[in-house]
PDB file of N, CA and C in Angstrom:
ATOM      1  N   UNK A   1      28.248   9.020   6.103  1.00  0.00           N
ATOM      2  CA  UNK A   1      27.494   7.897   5.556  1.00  0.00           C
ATOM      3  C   UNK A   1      26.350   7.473   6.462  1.00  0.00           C
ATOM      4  N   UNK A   2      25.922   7.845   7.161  1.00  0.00           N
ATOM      5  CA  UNK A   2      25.257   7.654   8.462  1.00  0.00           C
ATOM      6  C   UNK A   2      25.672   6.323   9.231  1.00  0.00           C
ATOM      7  N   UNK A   3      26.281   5.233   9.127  1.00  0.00           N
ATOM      8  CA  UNK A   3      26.469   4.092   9.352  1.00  0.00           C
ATOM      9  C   UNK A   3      26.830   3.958  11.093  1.00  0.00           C
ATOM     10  N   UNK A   4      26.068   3.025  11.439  1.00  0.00           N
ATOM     11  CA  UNK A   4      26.412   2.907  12.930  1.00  0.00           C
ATOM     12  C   UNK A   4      28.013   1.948  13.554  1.00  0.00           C
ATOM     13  N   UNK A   5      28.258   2.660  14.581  1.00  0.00           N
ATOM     14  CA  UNK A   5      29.191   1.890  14.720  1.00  0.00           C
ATOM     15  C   UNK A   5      29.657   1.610  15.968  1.00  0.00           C
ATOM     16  N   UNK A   6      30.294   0.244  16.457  1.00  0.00           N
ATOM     17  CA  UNK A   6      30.021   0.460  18.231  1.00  0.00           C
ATOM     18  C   UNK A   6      31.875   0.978  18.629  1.00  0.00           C
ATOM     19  N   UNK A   7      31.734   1.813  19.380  1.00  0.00           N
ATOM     20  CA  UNK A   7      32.854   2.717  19.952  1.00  0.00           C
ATOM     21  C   UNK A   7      33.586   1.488  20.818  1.00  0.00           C
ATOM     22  N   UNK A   8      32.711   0.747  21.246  1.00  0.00           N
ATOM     23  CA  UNK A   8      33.571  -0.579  22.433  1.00  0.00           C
ATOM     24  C   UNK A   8      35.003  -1.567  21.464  1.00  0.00           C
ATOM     25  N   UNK A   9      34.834  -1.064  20.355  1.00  0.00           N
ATOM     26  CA  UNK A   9      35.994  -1.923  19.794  1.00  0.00           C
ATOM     27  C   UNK A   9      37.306  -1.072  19.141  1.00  0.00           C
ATOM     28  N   UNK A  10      37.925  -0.583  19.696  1.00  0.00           N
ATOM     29  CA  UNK A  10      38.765  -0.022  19.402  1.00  0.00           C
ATOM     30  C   UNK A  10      40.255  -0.465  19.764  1.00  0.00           C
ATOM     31  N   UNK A  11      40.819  -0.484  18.216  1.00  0.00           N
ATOM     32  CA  UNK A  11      42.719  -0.800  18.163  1.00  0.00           C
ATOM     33  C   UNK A  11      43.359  -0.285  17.382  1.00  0.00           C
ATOM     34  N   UNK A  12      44.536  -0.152  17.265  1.00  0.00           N
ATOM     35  CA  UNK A  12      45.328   0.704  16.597  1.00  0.00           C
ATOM     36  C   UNK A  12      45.721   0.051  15.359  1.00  0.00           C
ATOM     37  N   UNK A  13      45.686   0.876  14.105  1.00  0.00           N
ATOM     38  CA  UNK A  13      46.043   0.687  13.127  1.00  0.00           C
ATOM     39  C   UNK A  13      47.125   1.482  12.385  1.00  0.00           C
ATOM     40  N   UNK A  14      48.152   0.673  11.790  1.00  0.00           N
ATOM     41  CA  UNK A  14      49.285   0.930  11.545  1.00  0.00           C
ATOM     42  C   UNK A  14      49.033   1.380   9.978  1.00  0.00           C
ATOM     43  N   UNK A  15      49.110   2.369   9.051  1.00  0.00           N
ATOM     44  CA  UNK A  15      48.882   2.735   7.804  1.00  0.00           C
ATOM     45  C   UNK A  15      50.279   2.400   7.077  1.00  0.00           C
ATOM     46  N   UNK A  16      50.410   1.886   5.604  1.00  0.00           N
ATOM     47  CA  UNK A  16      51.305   1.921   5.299  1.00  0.00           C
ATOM     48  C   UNK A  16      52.540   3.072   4.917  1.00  0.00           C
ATOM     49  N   UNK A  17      52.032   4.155   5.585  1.00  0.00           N
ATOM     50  CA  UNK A  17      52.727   5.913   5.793  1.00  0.00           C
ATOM     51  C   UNK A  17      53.480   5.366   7.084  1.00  0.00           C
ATOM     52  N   UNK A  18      53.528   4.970   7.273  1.00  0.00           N
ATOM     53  CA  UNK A  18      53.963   4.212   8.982  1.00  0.00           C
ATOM     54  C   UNK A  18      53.064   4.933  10.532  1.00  0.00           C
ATOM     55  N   UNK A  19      52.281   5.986   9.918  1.00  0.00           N
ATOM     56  CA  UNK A  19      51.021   6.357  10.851  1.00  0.00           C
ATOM     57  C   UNK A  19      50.661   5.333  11.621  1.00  0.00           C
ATOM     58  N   UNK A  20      50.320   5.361  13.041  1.00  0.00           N
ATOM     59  CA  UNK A  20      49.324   4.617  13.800  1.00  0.00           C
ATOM     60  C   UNK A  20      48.411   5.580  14.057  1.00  0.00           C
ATOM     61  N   UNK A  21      47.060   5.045  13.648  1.00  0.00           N
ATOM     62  CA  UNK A  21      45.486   5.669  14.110  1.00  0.00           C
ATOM     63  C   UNK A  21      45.054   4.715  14.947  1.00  0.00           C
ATOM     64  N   UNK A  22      44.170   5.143  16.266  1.00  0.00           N
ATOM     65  CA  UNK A  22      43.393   4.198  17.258  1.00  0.00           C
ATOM     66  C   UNK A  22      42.330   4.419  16.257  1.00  0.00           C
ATOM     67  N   UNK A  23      41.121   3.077  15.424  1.00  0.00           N
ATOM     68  CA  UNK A  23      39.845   3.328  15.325  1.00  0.00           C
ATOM     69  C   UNK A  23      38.701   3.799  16.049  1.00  0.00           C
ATOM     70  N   UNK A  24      38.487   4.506  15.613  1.00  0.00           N
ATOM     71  CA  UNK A  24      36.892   4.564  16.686  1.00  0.00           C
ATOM     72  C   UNK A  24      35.840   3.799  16.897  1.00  0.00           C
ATOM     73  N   UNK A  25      36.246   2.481  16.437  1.00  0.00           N
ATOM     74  CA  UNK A  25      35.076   1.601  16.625  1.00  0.00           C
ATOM     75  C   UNK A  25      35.031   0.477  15.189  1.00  0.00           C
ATOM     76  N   UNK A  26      34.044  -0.330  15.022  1.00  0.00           N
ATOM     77  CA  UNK A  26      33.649  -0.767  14.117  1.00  0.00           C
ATOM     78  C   UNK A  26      32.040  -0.874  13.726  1.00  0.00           C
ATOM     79  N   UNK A  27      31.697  -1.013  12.508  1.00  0.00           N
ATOM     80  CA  UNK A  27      30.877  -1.025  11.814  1.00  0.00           C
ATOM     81  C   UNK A  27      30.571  -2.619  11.636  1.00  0.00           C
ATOM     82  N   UNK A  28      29.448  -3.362  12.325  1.00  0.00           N
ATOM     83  CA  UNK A  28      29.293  -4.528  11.221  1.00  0.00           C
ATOM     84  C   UNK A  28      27.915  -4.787  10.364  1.00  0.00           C
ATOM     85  N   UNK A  29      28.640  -5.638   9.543  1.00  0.00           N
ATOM     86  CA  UNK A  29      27.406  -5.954   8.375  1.00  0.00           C
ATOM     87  C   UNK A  29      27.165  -5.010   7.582  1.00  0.00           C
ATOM     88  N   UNK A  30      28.074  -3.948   6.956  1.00  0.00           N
ATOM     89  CA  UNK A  30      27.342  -2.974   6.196  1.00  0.00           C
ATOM     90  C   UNK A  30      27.795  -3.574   4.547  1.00  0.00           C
ATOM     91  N   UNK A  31      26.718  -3.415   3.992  1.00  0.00           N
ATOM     92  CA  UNK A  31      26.817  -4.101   2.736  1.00  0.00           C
ATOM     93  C   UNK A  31      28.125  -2.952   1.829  1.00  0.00           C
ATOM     94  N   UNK A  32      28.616  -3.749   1.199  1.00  0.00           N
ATOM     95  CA  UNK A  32      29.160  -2.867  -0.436  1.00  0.00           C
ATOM     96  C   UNK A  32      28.993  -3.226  -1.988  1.00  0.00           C
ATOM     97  N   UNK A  33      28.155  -2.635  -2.243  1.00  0.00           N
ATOM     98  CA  UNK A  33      28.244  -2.958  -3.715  1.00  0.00           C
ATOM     99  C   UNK A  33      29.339  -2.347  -4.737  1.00  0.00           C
ATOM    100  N   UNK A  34      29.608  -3.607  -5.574  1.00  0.00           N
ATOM    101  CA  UNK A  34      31.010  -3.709  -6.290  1.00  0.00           C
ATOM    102  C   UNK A  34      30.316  -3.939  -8.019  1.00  0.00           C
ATOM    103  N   UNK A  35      29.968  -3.304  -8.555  1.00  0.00           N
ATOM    104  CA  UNK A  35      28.926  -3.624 -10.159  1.00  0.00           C
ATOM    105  C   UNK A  35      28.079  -4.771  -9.398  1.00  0.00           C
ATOM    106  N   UNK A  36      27.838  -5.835 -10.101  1.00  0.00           N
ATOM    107  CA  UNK A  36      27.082  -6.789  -9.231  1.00  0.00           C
ATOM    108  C   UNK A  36      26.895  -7.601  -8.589  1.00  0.00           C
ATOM    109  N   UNK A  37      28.289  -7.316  -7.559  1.00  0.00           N
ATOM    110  CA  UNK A  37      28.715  -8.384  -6.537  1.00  0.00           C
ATOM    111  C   UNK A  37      28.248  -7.525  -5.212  1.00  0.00           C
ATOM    112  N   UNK A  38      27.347  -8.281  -4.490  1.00  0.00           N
ATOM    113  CA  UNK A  38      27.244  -7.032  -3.591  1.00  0.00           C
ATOM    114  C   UNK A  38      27.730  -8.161  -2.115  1.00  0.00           C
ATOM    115  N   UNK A  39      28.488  -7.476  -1.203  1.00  0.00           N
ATOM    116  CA  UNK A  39      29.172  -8.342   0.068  1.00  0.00           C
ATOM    117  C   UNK A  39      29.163  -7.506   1.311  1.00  0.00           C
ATOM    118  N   UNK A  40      29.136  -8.904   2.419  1.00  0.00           N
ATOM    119  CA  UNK A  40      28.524  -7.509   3.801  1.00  0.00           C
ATOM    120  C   UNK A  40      30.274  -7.707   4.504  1.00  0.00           C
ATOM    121  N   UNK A  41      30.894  -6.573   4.934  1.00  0.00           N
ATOM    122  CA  UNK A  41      31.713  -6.485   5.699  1.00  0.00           C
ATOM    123  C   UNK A  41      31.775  -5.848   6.378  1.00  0.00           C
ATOM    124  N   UNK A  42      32.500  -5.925   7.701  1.00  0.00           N
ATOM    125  CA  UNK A  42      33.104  -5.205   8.721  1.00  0.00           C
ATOM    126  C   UNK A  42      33.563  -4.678   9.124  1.00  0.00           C
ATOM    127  N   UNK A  43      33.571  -3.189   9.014  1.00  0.00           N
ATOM    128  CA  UNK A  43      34.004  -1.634   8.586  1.00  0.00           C
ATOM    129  C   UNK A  43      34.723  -1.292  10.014  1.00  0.00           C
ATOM    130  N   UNK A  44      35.963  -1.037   9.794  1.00  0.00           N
ATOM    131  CA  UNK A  44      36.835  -0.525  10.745  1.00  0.00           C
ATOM    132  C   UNK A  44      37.069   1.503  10.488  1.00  0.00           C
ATOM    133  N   UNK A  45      36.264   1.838  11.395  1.00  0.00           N
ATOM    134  CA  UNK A  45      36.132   3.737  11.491  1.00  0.00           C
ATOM    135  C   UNK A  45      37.350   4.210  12.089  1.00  0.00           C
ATOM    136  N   UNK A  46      37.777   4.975  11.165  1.00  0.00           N
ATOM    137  CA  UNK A  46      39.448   5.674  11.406  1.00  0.00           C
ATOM    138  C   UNK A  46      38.865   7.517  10.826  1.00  0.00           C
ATOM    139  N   UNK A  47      39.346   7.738  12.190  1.00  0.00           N
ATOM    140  CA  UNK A  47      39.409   9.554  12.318  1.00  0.00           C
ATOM    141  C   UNK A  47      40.417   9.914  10.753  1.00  0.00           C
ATOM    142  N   UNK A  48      39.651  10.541   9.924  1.00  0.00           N
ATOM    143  CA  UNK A  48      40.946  11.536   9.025  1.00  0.00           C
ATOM    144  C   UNK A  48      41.790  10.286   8.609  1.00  0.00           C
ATOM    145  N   UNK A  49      41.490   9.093   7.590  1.00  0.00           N
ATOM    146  CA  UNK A  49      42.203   8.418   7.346  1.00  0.00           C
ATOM    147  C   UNK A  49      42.769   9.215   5.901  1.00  0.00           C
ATOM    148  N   UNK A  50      44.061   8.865   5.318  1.00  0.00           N
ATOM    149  CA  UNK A  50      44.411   9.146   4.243  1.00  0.00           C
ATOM    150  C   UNK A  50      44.038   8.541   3.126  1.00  0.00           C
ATOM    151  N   UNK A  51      42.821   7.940   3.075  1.00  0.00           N
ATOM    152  CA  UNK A  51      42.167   7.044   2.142  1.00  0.00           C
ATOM    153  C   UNK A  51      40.607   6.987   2.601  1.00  0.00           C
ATOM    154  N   UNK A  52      40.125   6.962   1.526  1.00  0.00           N
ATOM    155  CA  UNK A  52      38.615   6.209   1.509  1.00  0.00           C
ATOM    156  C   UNK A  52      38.376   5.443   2.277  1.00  0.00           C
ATOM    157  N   UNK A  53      38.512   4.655   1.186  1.00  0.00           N
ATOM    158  CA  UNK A  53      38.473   2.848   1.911  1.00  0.00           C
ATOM    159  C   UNK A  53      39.515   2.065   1.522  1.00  0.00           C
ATOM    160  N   UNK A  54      39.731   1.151   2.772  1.00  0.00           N
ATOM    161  CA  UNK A  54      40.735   0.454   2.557  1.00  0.00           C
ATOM    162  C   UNK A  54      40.499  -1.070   2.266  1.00  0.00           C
ATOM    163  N   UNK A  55      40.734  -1.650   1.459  1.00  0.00           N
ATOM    164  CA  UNK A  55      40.375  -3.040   1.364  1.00  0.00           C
ATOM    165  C   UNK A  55      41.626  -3.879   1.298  1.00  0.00           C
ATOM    166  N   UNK A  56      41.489  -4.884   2.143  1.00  0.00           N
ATOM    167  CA  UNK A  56      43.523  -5.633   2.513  1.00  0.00           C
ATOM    168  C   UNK A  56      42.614  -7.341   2.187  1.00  0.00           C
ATOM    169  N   UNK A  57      43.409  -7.816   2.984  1.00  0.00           N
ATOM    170  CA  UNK A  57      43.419  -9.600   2.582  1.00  0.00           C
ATOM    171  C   UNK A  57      41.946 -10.203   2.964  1.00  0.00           C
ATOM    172  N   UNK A  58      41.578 -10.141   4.259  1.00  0.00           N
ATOM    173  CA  UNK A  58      40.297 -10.827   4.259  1.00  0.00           C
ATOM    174  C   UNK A  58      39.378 -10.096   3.201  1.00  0.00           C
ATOM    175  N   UNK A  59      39.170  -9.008   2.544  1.00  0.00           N
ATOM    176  CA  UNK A  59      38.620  -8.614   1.861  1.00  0.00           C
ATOM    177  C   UNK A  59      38.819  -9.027  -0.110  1.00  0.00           C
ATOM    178  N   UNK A  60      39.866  -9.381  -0.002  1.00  0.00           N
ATOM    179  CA  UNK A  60      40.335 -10.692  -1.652  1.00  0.00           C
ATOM    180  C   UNK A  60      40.430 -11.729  -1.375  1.00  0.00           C
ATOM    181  N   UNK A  61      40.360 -12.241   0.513  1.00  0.00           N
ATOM    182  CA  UNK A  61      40.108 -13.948  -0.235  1.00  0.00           C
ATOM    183  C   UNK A  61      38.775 -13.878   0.096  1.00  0.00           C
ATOM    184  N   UNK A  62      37.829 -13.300   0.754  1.00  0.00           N
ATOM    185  CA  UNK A  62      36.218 -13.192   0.903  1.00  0.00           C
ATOM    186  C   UNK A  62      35.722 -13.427  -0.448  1.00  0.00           C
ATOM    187  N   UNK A  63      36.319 -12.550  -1.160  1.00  0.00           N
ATOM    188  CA  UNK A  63      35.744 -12.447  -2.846  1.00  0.00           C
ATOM    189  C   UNK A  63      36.816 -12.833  -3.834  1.00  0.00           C
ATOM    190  N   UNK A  64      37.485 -13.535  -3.695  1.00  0.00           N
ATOM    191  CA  UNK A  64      38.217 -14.691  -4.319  1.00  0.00           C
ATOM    192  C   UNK A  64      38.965 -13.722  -5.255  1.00  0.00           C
ATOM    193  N   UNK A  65      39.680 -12.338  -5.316  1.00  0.00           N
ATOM    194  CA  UNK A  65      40.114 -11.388  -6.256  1.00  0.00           C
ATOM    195  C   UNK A  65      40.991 -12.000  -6.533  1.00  0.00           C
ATOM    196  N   UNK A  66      41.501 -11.031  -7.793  1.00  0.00           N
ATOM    197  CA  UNK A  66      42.909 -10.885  -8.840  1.00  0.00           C
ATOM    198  C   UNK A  66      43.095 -10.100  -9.413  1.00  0.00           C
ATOM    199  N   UNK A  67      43.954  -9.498  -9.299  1.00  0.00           N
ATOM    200  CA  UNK A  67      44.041  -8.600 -10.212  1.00  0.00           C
ATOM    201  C   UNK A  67      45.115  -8.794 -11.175  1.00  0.00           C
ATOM    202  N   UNK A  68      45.216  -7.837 -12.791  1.00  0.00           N
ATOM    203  CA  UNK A  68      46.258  -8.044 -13.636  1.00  0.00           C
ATOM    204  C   UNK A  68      46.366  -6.566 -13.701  1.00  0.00           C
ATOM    205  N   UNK A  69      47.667  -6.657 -13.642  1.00  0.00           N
ATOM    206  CA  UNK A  69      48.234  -4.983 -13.857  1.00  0.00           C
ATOM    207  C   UNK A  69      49.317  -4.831 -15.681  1.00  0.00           C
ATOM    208  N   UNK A  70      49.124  -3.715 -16.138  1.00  0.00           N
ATOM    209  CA  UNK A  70      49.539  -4.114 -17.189  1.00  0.00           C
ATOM    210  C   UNK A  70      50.666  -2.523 -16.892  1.00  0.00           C
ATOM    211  N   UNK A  71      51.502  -2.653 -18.891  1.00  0.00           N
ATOM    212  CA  UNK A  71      52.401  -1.826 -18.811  1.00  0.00           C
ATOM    213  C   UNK A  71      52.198  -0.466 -18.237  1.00  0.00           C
ATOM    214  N   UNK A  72      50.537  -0.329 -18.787  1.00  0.00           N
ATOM    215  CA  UNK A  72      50.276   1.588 -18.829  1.00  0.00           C
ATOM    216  C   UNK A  72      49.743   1.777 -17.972  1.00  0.00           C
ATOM    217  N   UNK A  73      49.995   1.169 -16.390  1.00  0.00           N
ATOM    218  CA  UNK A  73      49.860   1.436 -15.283  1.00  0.00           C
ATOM    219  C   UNK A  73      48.353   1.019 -14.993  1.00  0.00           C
ATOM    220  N   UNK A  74      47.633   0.796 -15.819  1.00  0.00           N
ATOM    221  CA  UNK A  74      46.014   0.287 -15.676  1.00  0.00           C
ATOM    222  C   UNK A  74      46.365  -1.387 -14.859  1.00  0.00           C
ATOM    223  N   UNK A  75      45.119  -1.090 -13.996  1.00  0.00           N
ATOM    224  CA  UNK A  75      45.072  -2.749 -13.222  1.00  0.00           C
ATOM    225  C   UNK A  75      43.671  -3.015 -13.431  1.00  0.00           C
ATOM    226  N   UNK A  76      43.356  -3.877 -13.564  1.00  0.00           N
ATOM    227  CA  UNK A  76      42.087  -5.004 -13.311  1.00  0.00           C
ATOM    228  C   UNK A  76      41.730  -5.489 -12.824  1.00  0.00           C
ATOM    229  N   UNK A  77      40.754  -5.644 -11.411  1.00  0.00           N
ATOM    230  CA  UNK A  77      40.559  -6.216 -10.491  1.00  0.00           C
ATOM    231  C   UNK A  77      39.222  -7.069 -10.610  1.00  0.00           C
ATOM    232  N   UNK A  78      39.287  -8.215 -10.555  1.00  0.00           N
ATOM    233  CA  UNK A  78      38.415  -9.244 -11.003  1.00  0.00           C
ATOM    234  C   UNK A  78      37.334  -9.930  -9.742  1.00  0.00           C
ATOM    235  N   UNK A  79      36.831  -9.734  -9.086  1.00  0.00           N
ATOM    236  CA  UNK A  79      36.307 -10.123  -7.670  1.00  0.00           C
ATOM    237  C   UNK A  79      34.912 -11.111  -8.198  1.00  0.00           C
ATOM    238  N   UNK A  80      34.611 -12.102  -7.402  1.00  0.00           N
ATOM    239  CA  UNK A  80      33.608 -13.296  -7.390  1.00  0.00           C
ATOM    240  C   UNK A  80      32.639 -13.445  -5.996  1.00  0.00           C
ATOM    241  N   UNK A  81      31.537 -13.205  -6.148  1.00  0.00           N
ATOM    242  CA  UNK A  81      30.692 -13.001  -4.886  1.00  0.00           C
ATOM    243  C   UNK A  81      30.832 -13.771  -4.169  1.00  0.00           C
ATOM    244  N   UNK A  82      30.779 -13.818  -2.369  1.00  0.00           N
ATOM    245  CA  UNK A  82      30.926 -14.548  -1.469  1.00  0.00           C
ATOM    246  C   UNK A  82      29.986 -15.792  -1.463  1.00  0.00           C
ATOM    247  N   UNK A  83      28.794 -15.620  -2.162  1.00  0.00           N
ATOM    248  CA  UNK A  83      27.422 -16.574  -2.335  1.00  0.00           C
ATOM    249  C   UNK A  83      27.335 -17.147  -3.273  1.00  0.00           C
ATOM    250  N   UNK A  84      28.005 -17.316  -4.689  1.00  0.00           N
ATOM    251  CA  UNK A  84      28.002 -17.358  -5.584  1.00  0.00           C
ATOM    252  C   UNK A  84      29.024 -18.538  -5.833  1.00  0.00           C
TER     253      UNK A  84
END
């Protein structure tokens, strides 16, 4: 992604596989656009993670989410811009 990131911040992260990865750093301020909510966060860089991206709690109450999950396994995730 080309995204910069400073190597001086590095801690270990526990995956819910029960994996611990040390990050290589963090990323700040890099924007994400979500359809047309667009929000700047603070990207934690993990070597060979088993996921994309990971988005946890400061990242649904930042953008006020919800989701509804229904029978046929489809979910809905509803998010509200940080500025807005």
């Amino acid at each position: 992604l080309g995204i910069r990131f400073n190597p001086m911040h590095c801690i270990p992260l526990k995956s819910a596989n029960g994996k611990t990865d040390w990050m290589l750093g963090i990323a700040r301020d890099v924007p994400f656009c979500f359809g047309k909510v667009t929000t700047i966060l603070q990207v934690h860089i993990v070597n060979s993670p088993a996921y994309d991206v990971l988005l946890g709690s400061p990242f649904e109450v930042l953008t006020q989410a919800w989701s509804q999950s229904f029978l046929s396994s489809n979910q809905h995730i509803t998010i509200t811009g940080p500025n807005t």
